[in-house]
Protein backbone atom coordinates (compact mmCIF):
# COMPACT_ATOMS: atom_id res chain seq x y z
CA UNK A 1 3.42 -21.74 16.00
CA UNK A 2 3.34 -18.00 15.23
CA UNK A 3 7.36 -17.57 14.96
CA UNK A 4 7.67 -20.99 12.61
CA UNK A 5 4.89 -19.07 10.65
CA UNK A 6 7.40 -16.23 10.59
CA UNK A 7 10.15 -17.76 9.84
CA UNK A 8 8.77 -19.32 6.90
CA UNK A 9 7.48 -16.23 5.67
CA UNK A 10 10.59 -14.34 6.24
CA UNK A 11 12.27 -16.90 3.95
CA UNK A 12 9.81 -17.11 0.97
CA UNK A 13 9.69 -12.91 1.36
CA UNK A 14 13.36 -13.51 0.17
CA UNK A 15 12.86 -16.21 -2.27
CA UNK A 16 9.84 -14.00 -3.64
CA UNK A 17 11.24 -11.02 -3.90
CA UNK A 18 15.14 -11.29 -4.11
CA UNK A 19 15.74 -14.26 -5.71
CA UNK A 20 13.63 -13.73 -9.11
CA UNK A 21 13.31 -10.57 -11.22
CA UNK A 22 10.36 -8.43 -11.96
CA UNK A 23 7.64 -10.17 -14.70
CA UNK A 24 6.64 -8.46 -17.78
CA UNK A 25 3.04 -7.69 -15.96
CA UNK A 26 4.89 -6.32 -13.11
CA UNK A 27 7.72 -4.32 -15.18
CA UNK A 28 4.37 -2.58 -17.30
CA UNK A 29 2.57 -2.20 -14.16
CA UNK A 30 5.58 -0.03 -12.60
CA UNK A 31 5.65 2.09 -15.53
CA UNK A 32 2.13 2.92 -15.43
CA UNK A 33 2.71 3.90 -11.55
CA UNK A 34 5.36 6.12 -13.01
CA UNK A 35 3.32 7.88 -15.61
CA UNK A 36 1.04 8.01 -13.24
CA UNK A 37 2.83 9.85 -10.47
CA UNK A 38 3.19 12.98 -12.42
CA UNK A 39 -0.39 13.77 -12.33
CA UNK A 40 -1.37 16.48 -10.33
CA UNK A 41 -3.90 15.63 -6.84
CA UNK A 42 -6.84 17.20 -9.23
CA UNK A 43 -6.55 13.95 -11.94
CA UNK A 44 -7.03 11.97 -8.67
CA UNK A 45 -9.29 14.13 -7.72
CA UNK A 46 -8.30 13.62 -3.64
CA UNK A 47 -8.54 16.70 -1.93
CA UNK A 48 -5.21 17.71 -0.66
CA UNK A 49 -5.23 21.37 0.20
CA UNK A 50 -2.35 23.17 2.22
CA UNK A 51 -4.17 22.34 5.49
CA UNK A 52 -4.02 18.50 4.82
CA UNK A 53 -0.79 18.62 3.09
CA UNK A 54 1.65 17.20 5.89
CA UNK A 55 -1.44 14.31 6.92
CA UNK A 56 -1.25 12.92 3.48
CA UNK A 57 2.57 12.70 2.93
CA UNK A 58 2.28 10.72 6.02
CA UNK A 59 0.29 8.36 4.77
CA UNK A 60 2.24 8.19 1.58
CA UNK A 61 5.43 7.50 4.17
CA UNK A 62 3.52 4.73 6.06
CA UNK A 63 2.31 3.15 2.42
CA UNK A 64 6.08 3.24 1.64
CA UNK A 65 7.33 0.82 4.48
CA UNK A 66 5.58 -1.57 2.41
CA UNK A 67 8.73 -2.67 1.44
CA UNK A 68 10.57 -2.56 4.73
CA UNK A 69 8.39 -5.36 6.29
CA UNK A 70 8.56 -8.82 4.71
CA UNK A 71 5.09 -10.84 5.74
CA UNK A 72 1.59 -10.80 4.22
CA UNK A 73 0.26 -9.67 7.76
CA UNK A 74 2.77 -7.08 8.31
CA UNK A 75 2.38 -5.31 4.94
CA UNK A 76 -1.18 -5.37 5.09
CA UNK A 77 -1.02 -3.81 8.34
CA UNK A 78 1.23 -1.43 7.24
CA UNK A 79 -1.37 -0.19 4.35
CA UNK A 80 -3.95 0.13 7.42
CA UNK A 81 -1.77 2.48 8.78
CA UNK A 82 -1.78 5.06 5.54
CA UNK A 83 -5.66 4.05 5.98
CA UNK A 84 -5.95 5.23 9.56
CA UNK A 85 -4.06 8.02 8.49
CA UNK A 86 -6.40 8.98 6.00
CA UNK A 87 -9.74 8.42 8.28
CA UNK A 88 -8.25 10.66 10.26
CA UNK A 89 -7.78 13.30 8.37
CA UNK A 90 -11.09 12.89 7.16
CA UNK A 91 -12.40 13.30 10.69
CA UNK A 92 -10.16 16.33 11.41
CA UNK A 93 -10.58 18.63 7.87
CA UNK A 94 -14.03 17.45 6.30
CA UNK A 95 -15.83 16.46 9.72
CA UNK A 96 -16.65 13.44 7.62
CA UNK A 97 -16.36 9.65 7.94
CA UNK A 98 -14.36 8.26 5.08
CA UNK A 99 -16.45 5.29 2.91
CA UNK A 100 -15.19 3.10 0.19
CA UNK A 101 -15.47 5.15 -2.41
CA UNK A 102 -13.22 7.98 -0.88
CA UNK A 103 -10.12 5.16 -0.24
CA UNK A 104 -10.95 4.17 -3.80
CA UNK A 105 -10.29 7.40 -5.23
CA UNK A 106 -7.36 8.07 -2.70
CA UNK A 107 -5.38 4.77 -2.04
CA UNK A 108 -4.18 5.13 -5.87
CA UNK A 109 -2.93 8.29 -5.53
CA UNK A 110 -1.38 7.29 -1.80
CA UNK A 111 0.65 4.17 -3.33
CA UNK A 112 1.77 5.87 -6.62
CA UNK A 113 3.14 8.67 -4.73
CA UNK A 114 4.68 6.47 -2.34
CA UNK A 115 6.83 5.17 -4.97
CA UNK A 116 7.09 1.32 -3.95
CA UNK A 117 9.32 -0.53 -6.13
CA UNK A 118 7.53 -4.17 -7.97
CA UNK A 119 4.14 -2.66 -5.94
CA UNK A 120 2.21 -5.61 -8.15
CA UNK A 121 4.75 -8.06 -6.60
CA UNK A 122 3.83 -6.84 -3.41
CA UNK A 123 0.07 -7.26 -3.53
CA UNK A 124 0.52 -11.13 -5.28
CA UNK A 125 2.47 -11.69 -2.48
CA UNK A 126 -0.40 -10.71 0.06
CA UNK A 127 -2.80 -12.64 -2.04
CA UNK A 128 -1.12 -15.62 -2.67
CA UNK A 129 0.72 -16.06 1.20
CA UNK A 130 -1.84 -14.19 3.54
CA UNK A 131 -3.46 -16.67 6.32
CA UNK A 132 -6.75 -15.70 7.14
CA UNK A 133 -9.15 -17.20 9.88
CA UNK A 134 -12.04 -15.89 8.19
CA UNK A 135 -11.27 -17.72 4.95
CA UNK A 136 -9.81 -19.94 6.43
CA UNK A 137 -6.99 -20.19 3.69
């Protein structure tokens, strides 16, 4: 059941995201990300210092294979992975666990700098295809 579940995602990935061009909310949403990613860590107000430097580009690089993977599961999996990243170097530098607020003020600043083309198109998709047990939808 899992690889027919695949498969169809795998195709309406390509239908989604190959097959149509960007909407208007999508195409305004991009160039808000792109305004935004010439603000400087302090307007986010993350704490990036040179100790923590390399950590966060590494979550920025793991946000980025966003678009590399093509099903709901795979991409939210790969955010958890910039997320891990993070916790981590929360654990390591602060000696703090992160909370929800922190990856509120962070996780913008982690995706705009990550530069992932039609990012809005990539979180409808989630919404709109992503099987969960605990919804059950």
């Amino acid at each position: 059941m899992e690889e027919i579940s695949e498969y169809v995602m795998f195709n309406l990935h390509a239908e989604f995201f190959y097959n149509t061009s960007p909407s208007e909310e999508e195409i305004a949403f991009q160039k808000k990300c792109e305004k935004m990613e010439r603000l400087d860590t302090e307007a986010y107000g993350v704490p990036i210092d040179e100790q923590t430097k390399h950590t966060w580009k590494s979550a920025v690089k793991e946000a980025a294979k966003i678009e590399e993977v093509q099903t709901p599961r795979a991409k939210l999996q790969q955010l958890g992975k910039a997320i891990e990243i993070i916790q981590h170097t929360f654990e390591l530098y602060k000696e703090e666990q992160v909370c929800a607020d922190d990856l509120v003020q962070v996780m913008p600043y982690i995706l705009v700098k990550a530069r992932i083309q039609r990012l809005l198109a990539h979180f409808n998709y989630i919404d709109a295809f992503h099987f969960s047990t605990n919804d059950g939808d």
